[in-house]
PDB file of N, CA and C in Angstrom:
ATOM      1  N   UNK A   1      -4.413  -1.930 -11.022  1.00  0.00           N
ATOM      2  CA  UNK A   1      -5.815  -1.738 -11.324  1.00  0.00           C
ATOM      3  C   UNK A   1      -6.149  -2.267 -12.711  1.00  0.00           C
ATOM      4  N   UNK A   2      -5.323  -1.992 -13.242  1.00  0.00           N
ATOM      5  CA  UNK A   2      -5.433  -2.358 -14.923  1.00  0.00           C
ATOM      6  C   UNK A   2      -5.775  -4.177 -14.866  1.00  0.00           C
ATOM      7  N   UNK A   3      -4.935  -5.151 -13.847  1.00  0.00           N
ATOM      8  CA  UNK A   3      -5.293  -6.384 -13.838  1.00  0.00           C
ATOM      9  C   UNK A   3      -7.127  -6.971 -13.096  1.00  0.00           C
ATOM     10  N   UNK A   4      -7.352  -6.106 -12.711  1.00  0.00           N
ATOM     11  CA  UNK A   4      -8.917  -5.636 -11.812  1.00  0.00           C
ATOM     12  C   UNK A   4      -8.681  -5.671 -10.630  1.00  0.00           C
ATOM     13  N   UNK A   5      -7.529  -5.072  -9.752  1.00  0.00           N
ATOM     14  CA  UNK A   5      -7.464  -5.171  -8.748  1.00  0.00           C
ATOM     15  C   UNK A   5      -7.699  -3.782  -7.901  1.00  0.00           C
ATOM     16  N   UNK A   6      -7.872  -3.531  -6.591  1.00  0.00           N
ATOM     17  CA  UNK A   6      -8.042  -2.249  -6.491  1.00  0.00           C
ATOM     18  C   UNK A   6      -7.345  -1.323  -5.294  1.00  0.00           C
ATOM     19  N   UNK A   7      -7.279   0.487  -5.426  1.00  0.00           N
ATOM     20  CA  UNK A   7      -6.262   0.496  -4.301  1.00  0.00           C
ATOM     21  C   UNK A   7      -7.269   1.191  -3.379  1.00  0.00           C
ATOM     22  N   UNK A   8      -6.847   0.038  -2.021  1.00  0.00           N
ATOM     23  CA  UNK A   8      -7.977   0.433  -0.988  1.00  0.00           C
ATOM     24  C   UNK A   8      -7.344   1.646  -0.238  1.00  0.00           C
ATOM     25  N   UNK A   9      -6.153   1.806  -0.036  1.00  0.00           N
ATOM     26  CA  UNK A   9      -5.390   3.305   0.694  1.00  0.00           C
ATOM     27  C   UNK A   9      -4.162   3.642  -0.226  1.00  0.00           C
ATOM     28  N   UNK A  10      -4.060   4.821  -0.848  1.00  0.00           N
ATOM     29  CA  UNK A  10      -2.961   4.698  -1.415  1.00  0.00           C
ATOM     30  C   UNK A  10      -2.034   4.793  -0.858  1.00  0.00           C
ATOM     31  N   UNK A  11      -0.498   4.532  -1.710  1.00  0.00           N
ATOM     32  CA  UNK A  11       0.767   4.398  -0.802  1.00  0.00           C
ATOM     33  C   UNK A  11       0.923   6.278   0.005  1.00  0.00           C
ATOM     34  N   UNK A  12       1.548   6.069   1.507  1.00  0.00           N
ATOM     35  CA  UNK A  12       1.352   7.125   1.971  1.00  0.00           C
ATOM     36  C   UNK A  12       2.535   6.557   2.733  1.00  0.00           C
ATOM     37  N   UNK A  13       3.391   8.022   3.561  1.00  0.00           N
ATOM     38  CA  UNK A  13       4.622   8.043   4.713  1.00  0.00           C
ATOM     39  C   UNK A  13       4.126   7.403   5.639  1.00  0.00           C
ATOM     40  N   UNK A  14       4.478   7.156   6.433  1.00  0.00           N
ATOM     41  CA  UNK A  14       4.988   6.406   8.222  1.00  0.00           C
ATOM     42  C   UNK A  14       6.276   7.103   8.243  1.00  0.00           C
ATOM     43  N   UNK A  15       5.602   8.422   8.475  1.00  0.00           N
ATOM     44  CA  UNK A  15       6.979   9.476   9.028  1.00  0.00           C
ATOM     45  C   UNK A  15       8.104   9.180   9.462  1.00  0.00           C
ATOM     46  N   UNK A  16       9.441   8.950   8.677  1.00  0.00           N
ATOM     47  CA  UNK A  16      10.737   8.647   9.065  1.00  0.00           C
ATOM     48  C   UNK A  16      10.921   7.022   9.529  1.00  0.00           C
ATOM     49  N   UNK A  17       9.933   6.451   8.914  1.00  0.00           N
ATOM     50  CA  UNK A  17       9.705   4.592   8.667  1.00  0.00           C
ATOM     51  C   UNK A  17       9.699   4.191   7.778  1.00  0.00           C
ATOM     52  N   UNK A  18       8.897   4.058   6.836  1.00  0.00           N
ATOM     53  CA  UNK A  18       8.308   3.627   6.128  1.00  0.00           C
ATOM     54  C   UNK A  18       7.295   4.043   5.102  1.00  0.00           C
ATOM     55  N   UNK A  19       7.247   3.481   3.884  1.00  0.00           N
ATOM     56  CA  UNK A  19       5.790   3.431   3.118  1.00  0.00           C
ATOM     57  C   UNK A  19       4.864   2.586   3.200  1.00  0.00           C
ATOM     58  N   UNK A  20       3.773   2.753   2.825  1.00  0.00           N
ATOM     59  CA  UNK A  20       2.445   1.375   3.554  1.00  0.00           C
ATOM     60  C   UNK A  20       1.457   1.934   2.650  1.00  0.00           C
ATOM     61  N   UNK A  21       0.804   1.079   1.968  1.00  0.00           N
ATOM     62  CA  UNK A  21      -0.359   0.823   1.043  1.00  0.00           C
ATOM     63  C   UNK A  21      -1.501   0.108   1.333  1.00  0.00           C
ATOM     64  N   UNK A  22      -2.753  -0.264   0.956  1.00  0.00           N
ATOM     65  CA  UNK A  22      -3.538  -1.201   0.953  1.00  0.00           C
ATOM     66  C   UNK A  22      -4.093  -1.233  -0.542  1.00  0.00           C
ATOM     67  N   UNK A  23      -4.260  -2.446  -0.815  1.00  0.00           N
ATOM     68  CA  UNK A  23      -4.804  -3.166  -1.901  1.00  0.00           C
ATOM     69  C   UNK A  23      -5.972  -4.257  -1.656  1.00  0.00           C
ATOM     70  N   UNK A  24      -6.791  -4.344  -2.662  1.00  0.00           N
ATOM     71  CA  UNK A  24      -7.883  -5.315  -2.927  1.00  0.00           C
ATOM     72  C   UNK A  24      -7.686  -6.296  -3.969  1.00  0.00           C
ATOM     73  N   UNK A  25      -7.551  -7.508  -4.360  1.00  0.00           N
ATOM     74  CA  UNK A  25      -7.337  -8.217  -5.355  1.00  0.00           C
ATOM     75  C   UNK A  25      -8.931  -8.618  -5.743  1.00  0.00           C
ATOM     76  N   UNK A  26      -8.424  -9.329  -6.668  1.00  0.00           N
ATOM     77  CA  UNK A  26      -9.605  -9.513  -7.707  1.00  0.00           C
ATOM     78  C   UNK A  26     -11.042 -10.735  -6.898  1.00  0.00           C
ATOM     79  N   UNK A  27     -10.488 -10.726  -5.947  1.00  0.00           N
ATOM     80  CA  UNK A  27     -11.179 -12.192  -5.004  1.00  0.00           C
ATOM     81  C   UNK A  27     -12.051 -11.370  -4.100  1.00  0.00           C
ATOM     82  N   UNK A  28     -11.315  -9.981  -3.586  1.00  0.00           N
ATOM     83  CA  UNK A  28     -12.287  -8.923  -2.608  1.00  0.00           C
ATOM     84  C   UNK A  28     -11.226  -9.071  -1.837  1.00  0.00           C
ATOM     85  N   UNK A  29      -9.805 -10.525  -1.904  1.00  0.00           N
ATOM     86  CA  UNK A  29      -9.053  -9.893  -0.432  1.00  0.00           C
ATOM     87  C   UNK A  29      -8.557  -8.626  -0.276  1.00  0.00           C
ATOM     88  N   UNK A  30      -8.349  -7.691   0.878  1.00  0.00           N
ATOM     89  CA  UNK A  30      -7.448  -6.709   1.120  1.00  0.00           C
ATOM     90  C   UNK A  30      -6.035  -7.373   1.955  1.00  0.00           C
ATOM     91  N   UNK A  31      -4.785  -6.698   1.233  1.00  0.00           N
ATOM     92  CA  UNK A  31      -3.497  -6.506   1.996  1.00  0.00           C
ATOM     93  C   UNK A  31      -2.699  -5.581   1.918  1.00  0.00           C
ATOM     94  N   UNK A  32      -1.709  -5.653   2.889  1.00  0.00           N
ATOM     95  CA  UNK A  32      -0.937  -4.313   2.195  1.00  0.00           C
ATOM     96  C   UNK A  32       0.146  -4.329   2.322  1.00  0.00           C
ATOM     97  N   UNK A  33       1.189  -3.397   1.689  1.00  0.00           N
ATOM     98  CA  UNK A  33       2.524  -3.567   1.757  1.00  0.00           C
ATOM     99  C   UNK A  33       2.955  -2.374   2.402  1.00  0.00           C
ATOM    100  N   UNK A  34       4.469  -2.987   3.330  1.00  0.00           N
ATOM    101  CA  UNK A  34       5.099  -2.243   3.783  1.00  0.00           C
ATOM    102  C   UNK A  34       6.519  -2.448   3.214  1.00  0.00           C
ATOM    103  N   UNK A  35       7.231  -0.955   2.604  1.00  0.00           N
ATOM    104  CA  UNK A  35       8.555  -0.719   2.478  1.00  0.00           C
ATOM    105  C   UNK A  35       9.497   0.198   3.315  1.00  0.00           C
ATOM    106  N   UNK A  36      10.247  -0.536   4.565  1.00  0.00           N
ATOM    107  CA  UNK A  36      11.092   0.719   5.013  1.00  0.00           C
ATOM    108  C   UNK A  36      11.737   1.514   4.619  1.00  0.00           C
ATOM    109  N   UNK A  37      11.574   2.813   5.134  1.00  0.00           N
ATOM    110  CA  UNK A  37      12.622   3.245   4.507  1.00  0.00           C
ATOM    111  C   UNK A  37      12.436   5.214   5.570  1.00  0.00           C
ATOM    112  N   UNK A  38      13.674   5.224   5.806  1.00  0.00           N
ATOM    113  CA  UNK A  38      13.959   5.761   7.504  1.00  0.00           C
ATOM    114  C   UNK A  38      14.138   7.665   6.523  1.00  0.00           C
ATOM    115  N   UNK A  39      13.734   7.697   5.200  1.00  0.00           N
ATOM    116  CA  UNK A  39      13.718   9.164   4.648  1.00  0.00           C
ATOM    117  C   UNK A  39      12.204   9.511   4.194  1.00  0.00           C
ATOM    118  N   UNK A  40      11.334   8.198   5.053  1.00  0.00           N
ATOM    119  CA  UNK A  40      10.122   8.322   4.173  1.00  0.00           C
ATOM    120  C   UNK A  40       9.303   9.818   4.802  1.00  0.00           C
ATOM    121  N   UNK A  41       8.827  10.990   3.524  1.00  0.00           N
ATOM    122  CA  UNK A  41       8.099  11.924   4.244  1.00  0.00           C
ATOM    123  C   UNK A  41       7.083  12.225   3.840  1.00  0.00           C
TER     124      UNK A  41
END
């Protein structure tokens, strides 16, 4: 955020998957990231 970007969902579980976020960059795109990870709660 500090670069002007923004968080459209914050990072949250995918119960016993994963973490998953959404972001906005400075252009208006949205994407998001996914990190597995099989202890996520």
């Amino acid at each position: 955020e500090g670069a002007g970007g923004k968080v459209a969902l914050p990072k949250h579980a995918i119960m016993g998957i994963a973490w998953q976020g959404y972001f906005t960059d400075t252009e208006g795109n949205t994407f998001g990231i996914h990190q597995p990870d099989k202890n996520a709660k």
